[in-house]
N, C-alpha and C. Protein backbone atom coordinates (compact mmCIF):
# COMPACT_ATOMS: atom_id res chain seq x y z
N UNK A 1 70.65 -66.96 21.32
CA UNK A 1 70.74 -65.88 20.34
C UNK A 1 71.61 -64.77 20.93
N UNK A 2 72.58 -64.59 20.21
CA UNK A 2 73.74 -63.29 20.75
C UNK A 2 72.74 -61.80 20.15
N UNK A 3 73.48 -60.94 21.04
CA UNK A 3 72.92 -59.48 21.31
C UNK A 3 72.89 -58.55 19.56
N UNK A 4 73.86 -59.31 19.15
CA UNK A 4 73.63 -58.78 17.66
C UNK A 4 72.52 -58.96 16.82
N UNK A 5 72.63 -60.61 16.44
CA UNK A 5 71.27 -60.95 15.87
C UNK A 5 69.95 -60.55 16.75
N UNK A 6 70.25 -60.74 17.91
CA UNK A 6 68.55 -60.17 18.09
C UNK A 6 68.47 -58.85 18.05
N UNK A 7 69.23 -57.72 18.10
CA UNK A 7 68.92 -56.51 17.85
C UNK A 7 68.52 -56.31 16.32
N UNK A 8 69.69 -57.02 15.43
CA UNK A 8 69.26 -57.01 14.18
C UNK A 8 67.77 -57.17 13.73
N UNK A 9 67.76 -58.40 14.45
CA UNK A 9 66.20 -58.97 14.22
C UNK A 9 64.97 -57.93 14.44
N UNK A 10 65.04 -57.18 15.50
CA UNK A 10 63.92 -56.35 16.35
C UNK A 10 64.21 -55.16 15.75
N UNK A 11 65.21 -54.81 15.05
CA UNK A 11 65.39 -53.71 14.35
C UNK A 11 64.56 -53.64 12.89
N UNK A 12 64.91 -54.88 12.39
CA UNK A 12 64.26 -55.42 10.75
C UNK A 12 62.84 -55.46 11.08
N UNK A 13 62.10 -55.90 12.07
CA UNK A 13 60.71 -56.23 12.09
C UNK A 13 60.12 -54.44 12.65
N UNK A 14 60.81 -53.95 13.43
CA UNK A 14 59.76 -52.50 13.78
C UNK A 14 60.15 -51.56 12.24
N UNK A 15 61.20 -51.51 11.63
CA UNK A 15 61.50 -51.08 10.11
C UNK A 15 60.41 -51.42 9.34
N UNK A 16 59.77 -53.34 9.32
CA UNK A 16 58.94 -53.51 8.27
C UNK A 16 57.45 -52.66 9.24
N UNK A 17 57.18 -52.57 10.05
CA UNK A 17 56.24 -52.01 10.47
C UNK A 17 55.65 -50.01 10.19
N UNK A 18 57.04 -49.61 10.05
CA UNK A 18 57.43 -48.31 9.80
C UNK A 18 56.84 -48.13 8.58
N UNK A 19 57.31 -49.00 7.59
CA UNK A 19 57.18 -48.58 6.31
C UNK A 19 55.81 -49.11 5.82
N UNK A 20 54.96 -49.42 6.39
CA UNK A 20 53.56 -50.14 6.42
C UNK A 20 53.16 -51.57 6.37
N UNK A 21 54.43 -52.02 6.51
CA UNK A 21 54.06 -53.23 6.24
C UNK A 21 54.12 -54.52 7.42
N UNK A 22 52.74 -53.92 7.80
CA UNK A 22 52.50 -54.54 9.44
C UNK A 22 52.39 -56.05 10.04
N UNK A 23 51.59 -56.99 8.49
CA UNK A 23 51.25 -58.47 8.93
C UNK A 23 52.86 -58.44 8.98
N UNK A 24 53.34 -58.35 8.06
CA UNK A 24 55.04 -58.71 7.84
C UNK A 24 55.81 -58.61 9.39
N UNK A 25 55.52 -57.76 10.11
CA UNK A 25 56.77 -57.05 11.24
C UNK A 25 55.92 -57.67 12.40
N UNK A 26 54.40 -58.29 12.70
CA UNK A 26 54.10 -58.36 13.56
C UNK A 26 54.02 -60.35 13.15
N UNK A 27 54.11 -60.99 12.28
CA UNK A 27 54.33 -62.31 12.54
C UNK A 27 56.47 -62.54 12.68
N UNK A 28 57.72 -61.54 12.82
CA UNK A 28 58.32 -61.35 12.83
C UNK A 28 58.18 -61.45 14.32
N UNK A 29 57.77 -60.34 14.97
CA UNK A 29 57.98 -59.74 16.29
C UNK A 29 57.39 -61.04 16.91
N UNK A 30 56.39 -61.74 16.91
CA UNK A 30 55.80 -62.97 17.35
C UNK A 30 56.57 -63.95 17.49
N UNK A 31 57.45 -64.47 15.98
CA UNK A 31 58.31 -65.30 16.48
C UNK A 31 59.56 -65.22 17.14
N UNK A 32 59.62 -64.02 17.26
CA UNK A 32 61.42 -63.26 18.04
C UNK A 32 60.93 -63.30 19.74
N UNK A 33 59.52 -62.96 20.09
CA UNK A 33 58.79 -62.91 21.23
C UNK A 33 58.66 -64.22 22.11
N UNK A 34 58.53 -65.55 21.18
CA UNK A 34 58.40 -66.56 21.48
C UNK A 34 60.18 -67.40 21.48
N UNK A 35 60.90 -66.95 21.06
CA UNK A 35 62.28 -67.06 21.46
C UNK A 35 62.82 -66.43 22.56
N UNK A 36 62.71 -65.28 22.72
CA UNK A 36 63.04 -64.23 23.92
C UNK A 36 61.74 -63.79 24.34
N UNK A 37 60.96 -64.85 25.59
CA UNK A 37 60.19 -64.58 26.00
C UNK A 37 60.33 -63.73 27.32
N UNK A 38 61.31 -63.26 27.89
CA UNK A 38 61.57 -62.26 28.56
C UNK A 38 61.97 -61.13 28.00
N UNK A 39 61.87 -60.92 27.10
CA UNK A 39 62.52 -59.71 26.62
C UNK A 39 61.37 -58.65 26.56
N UNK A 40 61.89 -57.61 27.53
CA UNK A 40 60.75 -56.54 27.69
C UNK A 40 60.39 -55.52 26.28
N UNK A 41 62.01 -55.22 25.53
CA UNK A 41 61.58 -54.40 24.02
C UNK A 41 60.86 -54.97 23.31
N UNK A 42 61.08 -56.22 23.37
CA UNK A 42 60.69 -56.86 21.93
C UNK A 42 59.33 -57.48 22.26
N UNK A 43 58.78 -57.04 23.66
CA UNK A 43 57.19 -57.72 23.89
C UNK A 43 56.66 -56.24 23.67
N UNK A 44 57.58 -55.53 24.33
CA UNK A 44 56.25 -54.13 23.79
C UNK A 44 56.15 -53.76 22.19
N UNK A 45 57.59 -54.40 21.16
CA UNK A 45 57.12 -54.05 20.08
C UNK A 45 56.62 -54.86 19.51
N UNK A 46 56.25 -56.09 19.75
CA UNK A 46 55.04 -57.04 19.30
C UNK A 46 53.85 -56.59 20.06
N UNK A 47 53.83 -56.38 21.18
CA UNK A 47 52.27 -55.37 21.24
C UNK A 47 51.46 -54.50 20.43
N UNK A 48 52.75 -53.67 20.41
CA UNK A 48 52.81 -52.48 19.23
C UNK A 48 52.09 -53.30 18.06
N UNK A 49 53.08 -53.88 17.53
CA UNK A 49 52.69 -54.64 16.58
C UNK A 49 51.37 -54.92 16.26
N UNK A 50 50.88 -55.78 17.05
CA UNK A 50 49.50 -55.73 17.31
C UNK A 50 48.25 -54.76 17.67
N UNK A 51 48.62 -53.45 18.05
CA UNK A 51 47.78 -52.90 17.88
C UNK A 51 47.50 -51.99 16.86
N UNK A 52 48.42 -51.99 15.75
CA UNK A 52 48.12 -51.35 15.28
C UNK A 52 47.52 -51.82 13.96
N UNK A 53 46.84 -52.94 14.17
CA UNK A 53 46.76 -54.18 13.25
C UNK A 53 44.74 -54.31 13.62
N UNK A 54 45.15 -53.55 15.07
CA UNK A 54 43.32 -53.40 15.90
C UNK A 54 43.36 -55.18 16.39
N UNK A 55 44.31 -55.16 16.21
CA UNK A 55 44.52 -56.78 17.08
C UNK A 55 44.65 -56.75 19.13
N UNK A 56 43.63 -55.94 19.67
CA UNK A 56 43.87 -55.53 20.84
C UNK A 56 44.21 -56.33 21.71
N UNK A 57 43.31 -57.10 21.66
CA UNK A 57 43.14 -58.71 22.69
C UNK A 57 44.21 -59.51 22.56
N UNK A 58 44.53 -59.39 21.22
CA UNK A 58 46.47 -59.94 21.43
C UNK A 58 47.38 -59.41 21.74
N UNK A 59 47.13 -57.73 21.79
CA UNK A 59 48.02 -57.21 22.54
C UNK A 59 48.59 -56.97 23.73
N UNK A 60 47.71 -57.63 24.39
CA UNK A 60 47.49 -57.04 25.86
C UNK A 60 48.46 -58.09 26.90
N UNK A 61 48.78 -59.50 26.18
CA UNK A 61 50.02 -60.01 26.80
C UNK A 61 51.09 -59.27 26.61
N UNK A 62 51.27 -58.96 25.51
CA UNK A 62 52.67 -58.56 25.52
C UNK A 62 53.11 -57.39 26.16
N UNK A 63 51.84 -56.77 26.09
CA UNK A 63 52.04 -55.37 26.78
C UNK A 63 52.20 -55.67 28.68
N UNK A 64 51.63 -56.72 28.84
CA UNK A 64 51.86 -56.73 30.56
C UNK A 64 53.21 -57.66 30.77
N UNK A 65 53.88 -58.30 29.53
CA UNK A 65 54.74 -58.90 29.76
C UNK A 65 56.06 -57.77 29.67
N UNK A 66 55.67 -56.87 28.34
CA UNK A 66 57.04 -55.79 28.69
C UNK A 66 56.75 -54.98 30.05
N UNK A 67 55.70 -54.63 30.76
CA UNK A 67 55.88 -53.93 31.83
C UNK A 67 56.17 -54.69 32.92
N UNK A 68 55.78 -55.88 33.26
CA UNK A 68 56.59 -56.75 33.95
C UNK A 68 58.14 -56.41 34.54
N UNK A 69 58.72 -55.88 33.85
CA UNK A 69 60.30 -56.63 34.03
C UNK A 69 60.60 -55.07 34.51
N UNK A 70 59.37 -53.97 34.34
CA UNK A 70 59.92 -52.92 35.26
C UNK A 70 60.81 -52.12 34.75
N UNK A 71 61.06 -51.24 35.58
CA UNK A 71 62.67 -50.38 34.99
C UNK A 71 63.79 -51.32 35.53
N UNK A 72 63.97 -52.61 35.74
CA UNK A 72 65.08 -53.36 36.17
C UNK A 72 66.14 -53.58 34.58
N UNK A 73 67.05 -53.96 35.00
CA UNK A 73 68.51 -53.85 33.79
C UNK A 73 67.01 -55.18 32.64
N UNK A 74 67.51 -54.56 31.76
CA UNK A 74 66.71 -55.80 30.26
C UNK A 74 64.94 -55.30 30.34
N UNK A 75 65.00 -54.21 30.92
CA UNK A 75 63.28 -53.87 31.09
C UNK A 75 63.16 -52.72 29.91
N UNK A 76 62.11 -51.97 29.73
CA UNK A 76 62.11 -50.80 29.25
C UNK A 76 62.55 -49.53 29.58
N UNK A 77 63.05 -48.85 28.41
CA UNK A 77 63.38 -47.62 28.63
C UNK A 77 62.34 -46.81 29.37
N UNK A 78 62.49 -45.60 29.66
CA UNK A 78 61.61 -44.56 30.30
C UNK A 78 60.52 -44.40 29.29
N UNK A 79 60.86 -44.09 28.05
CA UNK A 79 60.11 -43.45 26.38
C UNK A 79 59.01 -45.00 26.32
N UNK A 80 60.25 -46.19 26.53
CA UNK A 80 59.15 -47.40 25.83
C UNK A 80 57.93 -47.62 27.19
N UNK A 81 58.34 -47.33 28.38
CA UNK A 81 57.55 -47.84 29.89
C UNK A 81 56.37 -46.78 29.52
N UNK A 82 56.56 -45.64 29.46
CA UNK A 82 55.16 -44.63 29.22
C UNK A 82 54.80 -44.99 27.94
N UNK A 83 55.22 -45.69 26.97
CA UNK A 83 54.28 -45.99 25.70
C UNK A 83 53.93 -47.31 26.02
N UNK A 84 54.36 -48.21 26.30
CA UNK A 84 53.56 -49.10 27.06
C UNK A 84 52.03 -49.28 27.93
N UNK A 85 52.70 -48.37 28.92
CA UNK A 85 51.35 -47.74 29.81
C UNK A 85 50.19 -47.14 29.26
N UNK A 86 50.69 -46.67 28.01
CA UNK A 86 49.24 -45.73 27.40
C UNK A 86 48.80 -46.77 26.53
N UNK A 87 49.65 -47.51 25.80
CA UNK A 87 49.37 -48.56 24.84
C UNK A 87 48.57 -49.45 25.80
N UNK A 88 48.57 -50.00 26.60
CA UNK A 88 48.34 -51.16 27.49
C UNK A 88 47.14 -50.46 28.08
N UNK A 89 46.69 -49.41 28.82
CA UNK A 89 45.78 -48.38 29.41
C UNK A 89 44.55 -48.36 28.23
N UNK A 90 45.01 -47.98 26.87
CA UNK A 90 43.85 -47.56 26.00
C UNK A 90 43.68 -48.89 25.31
N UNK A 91 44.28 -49.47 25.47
CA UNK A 91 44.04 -51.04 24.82
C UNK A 91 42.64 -51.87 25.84
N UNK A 92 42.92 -51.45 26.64
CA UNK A 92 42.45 -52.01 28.34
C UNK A 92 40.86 -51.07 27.86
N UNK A 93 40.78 -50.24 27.86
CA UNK A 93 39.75 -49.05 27.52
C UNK A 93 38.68 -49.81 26.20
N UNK A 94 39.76 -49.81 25.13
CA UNK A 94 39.18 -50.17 23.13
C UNK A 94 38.73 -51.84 23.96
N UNK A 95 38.91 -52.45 25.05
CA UNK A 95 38.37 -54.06 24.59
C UNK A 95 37.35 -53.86 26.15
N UNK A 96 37.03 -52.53 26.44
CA UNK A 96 35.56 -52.35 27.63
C UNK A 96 35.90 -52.67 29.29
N UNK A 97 37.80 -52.90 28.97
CA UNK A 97 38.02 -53.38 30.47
C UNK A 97 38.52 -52.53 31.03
N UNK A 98 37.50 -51.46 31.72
CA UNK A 98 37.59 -50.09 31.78
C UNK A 98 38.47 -49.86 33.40
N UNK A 99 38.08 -50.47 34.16
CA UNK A 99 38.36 -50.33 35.52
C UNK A 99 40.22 -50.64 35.49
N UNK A 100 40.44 -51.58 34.54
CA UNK A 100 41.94 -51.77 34.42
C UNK A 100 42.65 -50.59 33.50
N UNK A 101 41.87 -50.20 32.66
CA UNK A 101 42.33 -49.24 32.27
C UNK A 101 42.97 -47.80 32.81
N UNK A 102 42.01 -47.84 34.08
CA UNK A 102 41.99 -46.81 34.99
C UNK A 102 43.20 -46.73 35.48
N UNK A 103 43.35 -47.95 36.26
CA UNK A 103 44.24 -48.77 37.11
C UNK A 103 45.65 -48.10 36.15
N UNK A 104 45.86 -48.90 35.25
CA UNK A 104 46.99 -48.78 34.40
C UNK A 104 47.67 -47.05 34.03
N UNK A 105 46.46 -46.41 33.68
CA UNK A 105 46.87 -45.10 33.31
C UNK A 105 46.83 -44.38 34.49
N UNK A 106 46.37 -44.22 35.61
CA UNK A 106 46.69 -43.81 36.81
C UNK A 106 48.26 -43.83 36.86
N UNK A 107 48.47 -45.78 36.72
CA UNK A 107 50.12 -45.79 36.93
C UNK A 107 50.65 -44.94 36.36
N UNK A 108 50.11 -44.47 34.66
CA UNK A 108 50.99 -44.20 33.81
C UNK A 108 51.08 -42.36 34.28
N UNK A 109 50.11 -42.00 34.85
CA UNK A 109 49.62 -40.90 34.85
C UNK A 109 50.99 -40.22 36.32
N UNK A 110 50.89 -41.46 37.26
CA UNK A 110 51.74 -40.68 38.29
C UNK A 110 53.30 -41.34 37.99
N UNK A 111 53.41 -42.09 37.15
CA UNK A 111 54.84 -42.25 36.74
C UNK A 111 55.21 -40.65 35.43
N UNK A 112 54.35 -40.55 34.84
CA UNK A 112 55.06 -39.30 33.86
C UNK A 112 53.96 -38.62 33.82
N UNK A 113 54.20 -37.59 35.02
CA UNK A 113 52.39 -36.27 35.06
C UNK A 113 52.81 -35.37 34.09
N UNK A 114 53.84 -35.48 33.62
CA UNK A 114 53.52 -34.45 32.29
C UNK A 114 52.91 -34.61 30.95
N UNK A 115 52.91 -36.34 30.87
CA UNK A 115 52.53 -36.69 29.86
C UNK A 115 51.07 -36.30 29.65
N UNK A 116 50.68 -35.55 28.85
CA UNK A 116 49.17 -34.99 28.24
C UNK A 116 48.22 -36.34 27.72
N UNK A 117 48.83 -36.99 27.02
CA UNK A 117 48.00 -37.75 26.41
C UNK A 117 48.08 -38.76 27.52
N UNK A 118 48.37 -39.28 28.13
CA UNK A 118 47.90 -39.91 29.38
C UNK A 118 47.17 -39.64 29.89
N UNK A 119 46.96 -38.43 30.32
CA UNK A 119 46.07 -38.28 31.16
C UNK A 119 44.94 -37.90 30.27
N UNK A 120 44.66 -37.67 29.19
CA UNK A 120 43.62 -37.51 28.36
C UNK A 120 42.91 -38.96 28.39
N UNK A 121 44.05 -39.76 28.04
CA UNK A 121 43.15 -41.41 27.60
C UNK A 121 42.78 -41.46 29.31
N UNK A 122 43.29 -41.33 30.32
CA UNK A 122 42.20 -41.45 31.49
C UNK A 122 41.76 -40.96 31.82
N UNK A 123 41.26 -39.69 31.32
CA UNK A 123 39.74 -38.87 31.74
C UNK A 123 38.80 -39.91 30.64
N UNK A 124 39.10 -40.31 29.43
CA UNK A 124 38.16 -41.22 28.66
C UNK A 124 37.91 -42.39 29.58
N UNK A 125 39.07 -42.77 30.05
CA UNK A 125 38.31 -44.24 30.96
C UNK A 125 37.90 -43.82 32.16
N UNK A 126 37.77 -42.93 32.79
CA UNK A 126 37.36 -42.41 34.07
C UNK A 126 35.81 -41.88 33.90
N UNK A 127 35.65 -41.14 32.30
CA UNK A 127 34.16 -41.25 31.89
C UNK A 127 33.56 -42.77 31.85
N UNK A 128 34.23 -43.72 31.46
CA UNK A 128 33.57 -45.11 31.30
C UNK A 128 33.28 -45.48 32.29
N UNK A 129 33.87 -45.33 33.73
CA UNK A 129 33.84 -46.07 34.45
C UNK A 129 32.70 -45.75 35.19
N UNK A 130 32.01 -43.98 34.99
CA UNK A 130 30.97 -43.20 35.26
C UNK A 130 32.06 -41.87 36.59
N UNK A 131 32.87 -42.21 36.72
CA UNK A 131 33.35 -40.94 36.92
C UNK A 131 33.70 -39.61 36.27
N UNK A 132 32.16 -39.07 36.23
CA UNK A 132 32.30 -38.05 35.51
C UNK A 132 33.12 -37.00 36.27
N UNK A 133 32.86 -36.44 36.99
CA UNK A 133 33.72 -35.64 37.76
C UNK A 133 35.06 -35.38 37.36
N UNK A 134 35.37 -36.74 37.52
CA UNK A 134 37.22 -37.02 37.70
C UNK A 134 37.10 -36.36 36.23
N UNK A 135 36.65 -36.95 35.26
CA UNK A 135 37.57 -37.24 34.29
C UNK A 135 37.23 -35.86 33.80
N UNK A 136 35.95 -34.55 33.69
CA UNK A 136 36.07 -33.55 33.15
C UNK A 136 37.14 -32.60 34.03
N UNK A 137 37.09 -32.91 35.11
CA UNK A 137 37.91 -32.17 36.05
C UNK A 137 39.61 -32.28 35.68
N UNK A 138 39.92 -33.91 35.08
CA UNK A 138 40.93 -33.73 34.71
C UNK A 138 41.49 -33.35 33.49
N UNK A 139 40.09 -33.43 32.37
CA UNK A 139 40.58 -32.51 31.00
C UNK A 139 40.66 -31.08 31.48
N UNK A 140 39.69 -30.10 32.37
CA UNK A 140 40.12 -29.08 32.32
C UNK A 140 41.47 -28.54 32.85
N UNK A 141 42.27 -29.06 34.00
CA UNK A 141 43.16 -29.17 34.33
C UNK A 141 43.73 -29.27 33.18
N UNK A 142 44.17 -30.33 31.90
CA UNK A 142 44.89 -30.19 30.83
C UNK A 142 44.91 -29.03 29.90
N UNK A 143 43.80 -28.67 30.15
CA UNK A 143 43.18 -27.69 29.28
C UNK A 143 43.81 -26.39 29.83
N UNK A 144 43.94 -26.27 30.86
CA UNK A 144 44.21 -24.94 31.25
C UNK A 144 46.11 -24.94 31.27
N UNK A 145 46.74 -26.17 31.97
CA UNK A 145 47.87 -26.05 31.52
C UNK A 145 48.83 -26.49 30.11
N UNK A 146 47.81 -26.84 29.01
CA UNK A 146 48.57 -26.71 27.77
C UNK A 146 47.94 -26.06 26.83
N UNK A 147 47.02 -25.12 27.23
CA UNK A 147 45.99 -24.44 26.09
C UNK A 147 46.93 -23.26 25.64
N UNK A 148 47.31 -22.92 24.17
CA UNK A 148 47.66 -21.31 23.72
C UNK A 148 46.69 -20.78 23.33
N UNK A 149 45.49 -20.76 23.56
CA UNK A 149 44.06 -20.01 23.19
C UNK A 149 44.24 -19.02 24.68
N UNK A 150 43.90 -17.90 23.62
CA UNK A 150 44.66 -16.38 24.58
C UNK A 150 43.05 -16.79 25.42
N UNK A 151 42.00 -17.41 25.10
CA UNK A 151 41.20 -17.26 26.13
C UNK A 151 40.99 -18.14 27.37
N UNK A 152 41.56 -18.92 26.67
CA UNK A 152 41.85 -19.88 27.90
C UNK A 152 42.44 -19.79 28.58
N UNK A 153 43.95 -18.98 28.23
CA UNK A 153 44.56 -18.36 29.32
C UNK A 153 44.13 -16.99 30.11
N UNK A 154 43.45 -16.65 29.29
CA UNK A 154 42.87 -15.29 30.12
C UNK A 154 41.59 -15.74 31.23
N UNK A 155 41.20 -17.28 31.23
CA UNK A 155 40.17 -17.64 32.40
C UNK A 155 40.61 -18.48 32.90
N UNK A 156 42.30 -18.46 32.97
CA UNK A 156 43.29 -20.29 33.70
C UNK A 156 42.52 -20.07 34.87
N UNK A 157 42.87 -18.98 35.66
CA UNK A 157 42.41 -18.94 37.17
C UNK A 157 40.97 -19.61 37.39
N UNK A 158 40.01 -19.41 36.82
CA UNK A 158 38.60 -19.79 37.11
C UNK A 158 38.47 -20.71 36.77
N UNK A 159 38.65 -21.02 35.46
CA UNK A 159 38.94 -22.70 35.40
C UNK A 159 39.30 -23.66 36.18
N UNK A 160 40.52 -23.33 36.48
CA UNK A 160 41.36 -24.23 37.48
C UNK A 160 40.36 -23.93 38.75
N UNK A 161 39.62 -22.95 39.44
CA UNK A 161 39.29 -23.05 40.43
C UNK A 161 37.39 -23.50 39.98
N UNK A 162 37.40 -23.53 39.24
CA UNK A 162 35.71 -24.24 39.30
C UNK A 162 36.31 -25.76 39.19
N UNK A 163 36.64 -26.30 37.76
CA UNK A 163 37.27 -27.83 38.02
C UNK A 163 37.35 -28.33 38.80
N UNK A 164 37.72 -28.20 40.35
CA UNK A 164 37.73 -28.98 41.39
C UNK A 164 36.66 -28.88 42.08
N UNK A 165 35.25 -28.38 41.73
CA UNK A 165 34.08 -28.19 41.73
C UNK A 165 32.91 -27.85 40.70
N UNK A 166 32.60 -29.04 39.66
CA UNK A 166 31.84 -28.43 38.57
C UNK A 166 30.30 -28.10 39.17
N UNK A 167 30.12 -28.46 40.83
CA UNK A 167 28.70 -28.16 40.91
C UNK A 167 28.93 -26.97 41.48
N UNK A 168 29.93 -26.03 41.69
CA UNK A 168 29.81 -24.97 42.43
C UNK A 168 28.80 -24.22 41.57
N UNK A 169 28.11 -23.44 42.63
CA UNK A 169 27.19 -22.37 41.94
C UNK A 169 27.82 -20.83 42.44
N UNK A 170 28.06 -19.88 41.98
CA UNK A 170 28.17 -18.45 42.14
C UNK A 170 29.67 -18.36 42.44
């Protein structure tokens, strides 16, 4: 398959997905997946595909097959590797396989620390796993550096310095 038709192709199936029409774009992306079974875009957008279908458990190949190939030439972009990671992380989380979840969004967490919602979905799996600590310690941390609630900024300092101790007393 030349670089045209399959772009064409992966273009037409995330389009039918756009416009709602998901069985359509994700038995599309399946059979384009199973032709170009290395192809890192077109496994994360049959992941995609699949999850948004609540098809998790099928998602979760494709999602370790697009992160596979890495940031190497034919891998994912930067945008698709962190939607991957969170896709693949909270997917890992929604089917109870919490400890991988961890695992995964950690990655995702120290590959792009700015990303917010990363690190949100792993304070959720860091509660599952019973690390409570971690994971309120790391919403408040979010909390304090993306909050515009004038009060939250008016207690960043204490926040940020209890968080790394919720049993401190005084």
């Amino acid at each position: 398959m030349g670089a045209e038709e399959r772009d064409a192709l992966l273009s037409g199936a995330v389009s039918l997905r756009e416009a709602g029409r998901r069985d359509e774009a994700r038995d599309r992306l399946v059979a384009l997946a199973a032709r170009l079974p290395d192809d890192a875009e077109v496994a994360y957008q049959t992941a995609w595909a699949h999850d948004v279908l609540g098809l998790e458990a099928e998602a979760v190949p494709y999602y370790e097959r697009a992160l596979a190939a890495g940031a190497a030439p034919g891998g994912l972009s930067a945008e698709d590797r962190r939607g991957a990671l969170l896709g693949l992380g909270s997917t890992y989380r929604t089917l109870g396989r919490y400890a991988e979840a961890v695992t995964t969004l950690r990655r995702g967490t120290d590959e792009f620390p700015e990303d917010g919602a990363l690190r949100a979905f792993l304070a959720m799996a860091l509660y599952n796993t019973g690390e409570h600590h971690d994971a309120v310690r790391l919403l408040i941390r979010l909390l304090v550096e993306t909050s515009d609630d004038r009060y939250v900024r008016q207690y960043r300092e204490a926040l940020s310095f209890y968080a790394e101790d919720l049993n401190r007393l005084g």
